[in-house]
PDB file of N, CA and C in Angstrom:
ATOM      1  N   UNK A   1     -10.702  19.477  17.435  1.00  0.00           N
ATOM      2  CA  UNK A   1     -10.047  18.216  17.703  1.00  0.00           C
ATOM      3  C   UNK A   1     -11.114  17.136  17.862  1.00  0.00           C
ATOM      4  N   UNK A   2     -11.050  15.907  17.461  1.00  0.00           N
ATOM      5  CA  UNK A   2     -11.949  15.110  17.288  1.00  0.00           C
ATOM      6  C   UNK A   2     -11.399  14.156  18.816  1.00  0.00           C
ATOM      7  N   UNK A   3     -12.564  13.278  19.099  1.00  0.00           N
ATOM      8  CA  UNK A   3     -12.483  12.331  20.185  1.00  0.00           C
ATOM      9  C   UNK A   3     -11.802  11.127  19.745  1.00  0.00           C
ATOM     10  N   UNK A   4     -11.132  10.740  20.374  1.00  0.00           N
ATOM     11  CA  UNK A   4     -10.556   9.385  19.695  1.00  0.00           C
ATOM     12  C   UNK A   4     -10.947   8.131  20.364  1.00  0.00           C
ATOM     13  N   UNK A   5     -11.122   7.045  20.129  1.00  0.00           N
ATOM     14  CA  UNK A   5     -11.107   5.696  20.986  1.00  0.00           C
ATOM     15  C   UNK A   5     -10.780   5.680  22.561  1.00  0.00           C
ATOM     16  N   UNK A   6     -10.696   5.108  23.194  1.00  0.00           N
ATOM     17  CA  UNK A   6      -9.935   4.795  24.455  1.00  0.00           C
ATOM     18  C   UNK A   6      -8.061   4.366  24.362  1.00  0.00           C
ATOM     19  N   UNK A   7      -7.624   4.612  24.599  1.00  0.00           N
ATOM     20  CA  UNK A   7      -5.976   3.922  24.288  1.00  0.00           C
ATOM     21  C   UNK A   7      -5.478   4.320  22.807  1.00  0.00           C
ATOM     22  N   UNK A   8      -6.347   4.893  22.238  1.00  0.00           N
ATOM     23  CA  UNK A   8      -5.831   5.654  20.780  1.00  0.00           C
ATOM     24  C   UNK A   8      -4.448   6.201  21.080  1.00  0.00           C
ATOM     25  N   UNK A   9      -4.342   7.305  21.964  1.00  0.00           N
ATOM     26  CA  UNK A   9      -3.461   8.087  21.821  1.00  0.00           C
ATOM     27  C   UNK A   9      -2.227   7.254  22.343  1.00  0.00           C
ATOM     28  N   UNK A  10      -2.507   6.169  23.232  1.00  0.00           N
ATOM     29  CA  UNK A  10      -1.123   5.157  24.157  1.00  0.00           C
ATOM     30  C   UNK A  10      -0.607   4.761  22.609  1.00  0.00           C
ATOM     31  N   UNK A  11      -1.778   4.056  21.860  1.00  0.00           N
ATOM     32  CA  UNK A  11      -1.311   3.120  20.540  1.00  0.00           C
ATOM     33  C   UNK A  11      -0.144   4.053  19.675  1.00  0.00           C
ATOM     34  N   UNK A  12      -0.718   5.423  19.885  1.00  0.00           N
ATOM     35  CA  UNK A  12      -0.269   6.278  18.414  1.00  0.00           C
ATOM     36  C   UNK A  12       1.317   6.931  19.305  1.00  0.00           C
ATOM     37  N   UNK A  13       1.291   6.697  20.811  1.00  0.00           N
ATOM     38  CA  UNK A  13       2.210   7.109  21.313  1.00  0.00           C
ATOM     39  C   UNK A  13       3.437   5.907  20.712  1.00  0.00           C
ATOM     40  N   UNK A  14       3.339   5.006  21.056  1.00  0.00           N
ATOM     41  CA  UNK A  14       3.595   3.482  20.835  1.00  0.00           C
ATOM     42  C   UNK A  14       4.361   3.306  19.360  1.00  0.00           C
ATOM     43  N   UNK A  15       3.670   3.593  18.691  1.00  0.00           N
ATOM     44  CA  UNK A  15       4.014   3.435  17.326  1.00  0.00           C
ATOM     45  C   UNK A  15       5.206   4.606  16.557  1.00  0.00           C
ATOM     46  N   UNK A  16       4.992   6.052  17.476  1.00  0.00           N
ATOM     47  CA  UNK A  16       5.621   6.786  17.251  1.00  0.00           C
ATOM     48  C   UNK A  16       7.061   6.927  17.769  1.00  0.00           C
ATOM     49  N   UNK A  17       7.020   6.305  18.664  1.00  0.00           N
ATOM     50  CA  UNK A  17       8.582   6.142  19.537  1.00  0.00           C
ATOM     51  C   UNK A  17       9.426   4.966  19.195  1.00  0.00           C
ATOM     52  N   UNK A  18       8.480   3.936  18.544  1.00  0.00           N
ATOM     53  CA  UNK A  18       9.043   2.689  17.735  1.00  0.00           C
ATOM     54  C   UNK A  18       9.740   3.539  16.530  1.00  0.00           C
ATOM     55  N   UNK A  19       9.271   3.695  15.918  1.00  0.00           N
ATOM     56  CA  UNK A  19       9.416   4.949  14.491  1.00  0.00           C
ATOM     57  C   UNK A  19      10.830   5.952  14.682  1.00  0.00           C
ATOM     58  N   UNK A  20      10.430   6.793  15.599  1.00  0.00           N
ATOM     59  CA  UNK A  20      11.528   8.089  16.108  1.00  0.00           C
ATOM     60  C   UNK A  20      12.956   6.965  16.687  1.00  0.00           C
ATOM     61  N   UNK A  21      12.671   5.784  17.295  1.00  0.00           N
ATOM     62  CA  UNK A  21      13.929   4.965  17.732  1.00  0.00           C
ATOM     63  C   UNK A  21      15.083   4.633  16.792  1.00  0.00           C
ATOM     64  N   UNK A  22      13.891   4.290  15.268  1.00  0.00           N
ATOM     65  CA  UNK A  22      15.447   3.804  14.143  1.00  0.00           C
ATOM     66  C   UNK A  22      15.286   5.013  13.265  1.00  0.00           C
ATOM     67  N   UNK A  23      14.465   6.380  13.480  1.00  0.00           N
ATOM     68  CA  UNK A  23      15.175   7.050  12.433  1.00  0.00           C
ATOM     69  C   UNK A  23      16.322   8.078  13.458  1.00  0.00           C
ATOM     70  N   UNK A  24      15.780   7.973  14.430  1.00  0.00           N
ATOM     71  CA  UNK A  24      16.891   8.770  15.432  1.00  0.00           C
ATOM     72  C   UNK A  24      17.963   8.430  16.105  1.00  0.00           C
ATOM     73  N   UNK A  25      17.508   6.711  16.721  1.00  0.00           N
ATOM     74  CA  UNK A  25      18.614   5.936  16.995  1.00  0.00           C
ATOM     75  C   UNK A  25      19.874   6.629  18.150  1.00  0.00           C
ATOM     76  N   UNK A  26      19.912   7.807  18.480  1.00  0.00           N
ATOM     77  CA  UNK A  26      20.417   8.268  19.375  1.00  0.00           C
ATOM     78  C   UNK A  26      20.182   8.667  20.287  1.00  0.00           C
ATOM     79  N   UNK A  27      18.591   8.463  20.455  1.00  0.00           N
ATOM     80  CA  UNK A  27      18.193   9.956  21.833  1.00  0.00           C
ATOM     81  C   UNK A  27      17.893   8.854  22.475  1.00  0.00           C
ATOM     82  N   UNK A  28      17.664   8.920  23.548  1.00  0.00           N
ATOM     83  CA  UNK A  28      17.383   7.714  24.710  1.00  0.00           C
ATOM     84  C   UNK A  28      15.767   7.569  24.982  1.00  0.00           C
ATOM     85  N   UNK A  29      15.323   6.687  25.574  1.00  0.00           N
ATOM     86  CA  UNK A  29      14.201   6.328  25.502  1.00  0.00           C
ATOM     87  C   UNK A  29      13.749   7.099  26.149  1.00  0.00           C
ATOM     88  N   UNK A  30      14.142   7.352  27.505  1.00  0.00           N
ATOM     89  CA  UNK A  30      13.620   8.336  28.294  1.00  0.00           C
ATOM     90  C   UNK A  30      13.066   9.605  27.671  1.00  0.00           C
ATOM     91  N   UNK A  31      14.116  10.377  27.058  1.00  0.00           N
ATOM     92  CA  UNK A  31      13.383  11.262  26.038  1.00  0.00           C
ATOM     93  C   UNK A  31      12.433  11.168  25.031  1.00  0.00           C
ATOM     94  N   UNK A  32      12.368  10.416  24.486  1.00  0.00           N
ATOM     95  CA  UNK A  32      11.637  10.067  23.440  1.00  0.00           C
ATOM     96  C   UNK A  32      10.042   9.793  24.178  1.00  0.00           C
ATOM     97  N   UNK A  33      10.115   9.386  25.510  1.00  0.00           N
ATOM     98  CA  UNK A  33       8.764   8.633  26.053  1.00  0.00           C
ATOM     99  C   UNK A  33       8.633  10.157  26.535  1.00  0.00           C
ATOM    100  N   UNK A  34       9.301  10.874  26.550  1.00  0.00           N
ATOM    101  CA  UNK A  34       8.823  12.723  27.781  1.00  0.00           C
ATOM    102  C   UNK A  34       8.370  12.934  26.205  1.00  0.00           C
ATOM    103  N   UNK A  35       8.937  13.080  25.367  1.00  0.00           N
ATOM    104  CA  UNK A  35       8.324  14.118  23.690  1.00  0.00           C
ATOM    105  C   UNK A  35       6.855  13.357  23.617  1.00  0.00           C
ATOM    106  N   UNK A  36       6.645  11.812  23.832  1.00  0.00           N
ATOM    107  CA  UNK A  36       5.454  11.394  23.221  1.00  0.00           C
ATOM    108  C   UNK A  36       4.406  11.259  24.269  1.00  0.00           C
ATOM    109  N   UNK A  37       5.156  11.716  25.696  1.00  0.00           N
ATOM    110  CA  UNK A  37       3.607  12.468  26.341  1.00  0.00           C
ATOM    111  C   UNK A  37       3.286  13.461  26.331  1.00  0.00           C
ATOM    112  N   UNK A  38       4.270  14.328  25.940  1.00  0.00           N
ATOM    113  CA  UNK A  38       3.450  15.933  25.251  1.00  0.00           C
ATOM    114  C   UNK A  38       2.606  15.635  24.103  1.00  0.00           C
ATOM    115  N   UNK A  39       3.523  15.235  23.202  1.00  0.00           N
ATOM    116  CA  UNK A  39       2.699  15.006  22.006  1.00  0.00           C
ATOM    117  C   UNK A  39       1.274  14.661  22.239  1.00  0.00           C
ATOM    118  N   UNK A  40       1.080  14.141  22.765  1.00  0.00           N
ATOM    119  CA  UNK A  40       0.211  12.673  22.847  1.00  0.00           C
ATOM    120  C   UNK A  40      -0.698  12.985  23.943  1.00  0.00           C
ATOM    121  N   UNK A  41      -0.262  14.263  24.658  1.00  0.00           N
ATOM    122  CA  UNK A  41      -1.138  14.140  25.996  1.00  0.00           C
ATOM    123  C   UNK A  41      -1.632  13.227  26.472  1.00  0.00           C
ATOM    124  N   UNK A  42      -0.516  12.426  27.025  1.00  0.00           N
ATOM    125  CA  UNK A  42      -0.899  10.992  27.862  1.00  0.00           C
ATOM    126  C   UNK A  42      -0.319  11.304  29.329  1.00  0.00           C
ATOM    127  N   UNK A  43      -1.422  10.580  30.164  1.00  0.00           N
ATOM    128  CA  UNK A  43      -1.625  10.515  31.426  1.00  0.00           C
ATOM    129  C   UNK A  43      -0.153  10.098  32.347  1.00  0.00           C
ATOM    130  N   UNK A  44       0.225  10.203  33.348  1.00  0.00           N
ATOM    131  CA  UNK A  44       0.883   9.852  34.078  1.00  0.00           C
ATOM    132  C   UNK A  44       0.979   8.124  34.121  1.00  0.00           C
ATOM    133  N   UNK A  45       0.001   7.390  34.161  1.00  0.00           N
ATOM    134  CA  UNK A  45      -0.248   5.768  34.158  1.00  0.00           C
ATOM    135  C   UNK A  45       0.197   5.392  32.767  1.00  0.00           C
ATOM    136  N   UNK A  46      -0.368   6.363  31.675  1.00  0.00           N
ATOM    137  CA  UNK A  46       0.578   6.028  30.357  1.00  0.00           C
ATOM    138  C   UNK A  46       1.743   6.246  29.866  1.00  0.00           C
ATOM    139  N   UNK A  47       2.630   6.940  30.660  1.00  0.00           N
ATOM    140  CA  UNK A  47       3.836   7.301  30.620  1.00  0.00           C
ATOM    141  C   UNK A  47       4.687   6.056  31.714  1.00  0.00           C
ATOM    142  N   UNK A  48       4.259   5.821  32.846  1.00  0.00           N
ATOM    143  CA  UNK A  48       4.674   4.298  33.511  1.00  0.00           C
ATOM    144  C   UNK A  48       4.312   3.094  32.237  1.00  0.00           C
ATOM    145  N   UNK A  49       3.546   2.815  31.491  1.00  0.00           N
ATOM    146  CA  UNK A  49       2.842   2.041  30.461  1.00  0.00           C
ATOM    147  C   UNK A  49       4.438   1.751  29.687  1.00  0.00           C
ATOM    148  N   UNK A  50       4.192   3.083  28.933  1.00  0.00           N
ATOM    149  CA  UNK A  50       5.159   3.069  27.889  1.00  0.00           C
ATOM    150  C   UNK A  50       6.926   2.956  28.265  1.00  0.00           C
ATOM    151  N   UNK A  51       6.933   3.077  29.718  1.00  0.00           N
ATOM    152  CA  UNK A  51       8.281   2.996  30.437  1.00  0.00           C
ATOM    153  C   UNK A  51       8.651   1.316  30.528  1.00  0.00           C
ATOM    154  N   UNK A  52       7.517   0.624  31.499  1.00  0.00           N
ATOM    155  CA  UNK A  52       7.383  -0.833  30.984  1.00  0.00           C
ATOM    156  C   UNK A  52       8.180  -1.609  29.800  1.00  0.00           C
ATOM    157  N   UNK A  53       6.602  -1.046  28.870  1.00  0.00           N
ATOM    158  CA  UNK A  53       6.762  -1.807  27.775  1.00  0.00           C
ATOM    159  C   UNK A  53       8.231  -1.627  26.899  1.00  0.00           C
ATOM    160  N   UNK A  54       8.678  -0.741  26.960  1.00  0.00           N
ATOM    161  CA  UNK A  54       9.653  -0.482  26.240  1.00  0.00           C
ATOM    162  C   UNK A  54      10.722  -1.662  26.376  1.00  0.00           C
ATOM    163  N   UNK A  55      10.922  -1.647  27.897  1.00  0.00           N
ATOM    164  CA  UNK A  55      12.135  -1.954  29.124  1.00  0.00           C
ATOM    165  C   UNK A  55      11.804  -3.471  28.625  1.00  0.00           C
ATOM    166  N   UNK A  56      10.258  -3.726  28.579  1.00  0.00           N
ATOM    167  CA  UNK A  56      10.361  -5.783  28.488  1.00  0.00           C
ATOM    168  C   UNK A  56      10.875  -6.024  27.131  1.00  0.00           C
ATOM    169  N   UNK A  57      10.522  -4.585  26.130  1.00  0.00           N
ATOM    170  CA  UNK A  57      11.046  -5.107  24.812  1.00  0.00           C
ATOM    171  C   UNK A  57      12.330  -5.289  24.647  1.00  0.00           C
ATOM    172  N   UNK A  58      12.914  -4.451  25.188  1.00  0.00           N
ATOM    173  CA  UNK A  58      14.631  -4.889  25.580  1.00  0.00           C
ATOM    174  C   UNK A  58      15.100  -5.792  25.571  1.00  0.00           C
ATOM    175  N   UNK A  59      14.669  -6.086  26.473  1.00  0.00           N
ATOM    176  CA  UNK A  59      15.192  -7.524  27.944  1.00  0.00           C
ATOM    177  C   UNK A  59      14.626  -8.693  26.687  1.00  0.00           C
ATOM    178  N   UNK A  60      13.424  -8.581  26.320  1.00  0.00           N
ATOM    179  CA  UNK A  60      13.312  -9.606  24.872  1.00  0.00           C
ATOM    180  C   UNK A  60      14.293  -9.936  23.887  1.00  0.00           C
ATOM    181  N   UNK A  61      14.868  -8.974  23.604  1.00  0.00           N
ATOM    182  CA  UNK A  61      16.039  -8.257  22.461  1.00  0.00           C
ATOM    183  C   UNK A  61      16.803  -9.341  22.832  1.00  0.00           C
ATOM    184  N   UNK A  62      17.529  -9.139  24.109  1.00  0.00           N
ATOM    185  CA  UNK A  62      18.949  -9.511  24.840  1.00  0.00           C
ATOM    186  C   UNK A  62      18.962 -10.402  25.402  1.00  0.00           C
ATOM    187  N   UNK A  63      17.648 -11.231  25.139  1.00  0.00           N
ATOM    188  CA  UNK A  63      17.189 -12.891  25.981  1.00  0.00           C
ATOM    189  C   UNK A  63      17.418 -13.906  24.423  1.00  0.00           C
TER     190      UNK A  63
END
């Protein structure tokens, strides 16, 4: 396994749950953010991160 950047894996988490949202469109975020910290082996602080960001993208949506 190679080393990656700093925040590589948040980015690639990020991009992947954007992705899995419109081809899956049914599973809830919550799940989708638990699959892409396995995946992704991201930290506890990046799993609050990606809980966030999601939630402001919303609230953006519906503003």
């Amino acid at each position: 396994m190679s080393v990656l950047p700093e925040g590589e894996q948040l980015r690639r988490a990020v991009r992947w749950i954007s992705s899995e949202r419109q081809e899956r469109g049914c599973d809830t975020l919550a799940k989708l953010i638990q699959e892409a910290c396995i995946k992704f082996d991201l930290s506890p602080s990046d799993t609050e991160f990606l809980m966030n960001f999601f939630s402001e993208k919303k609230s953006e949506k519906q503003a």
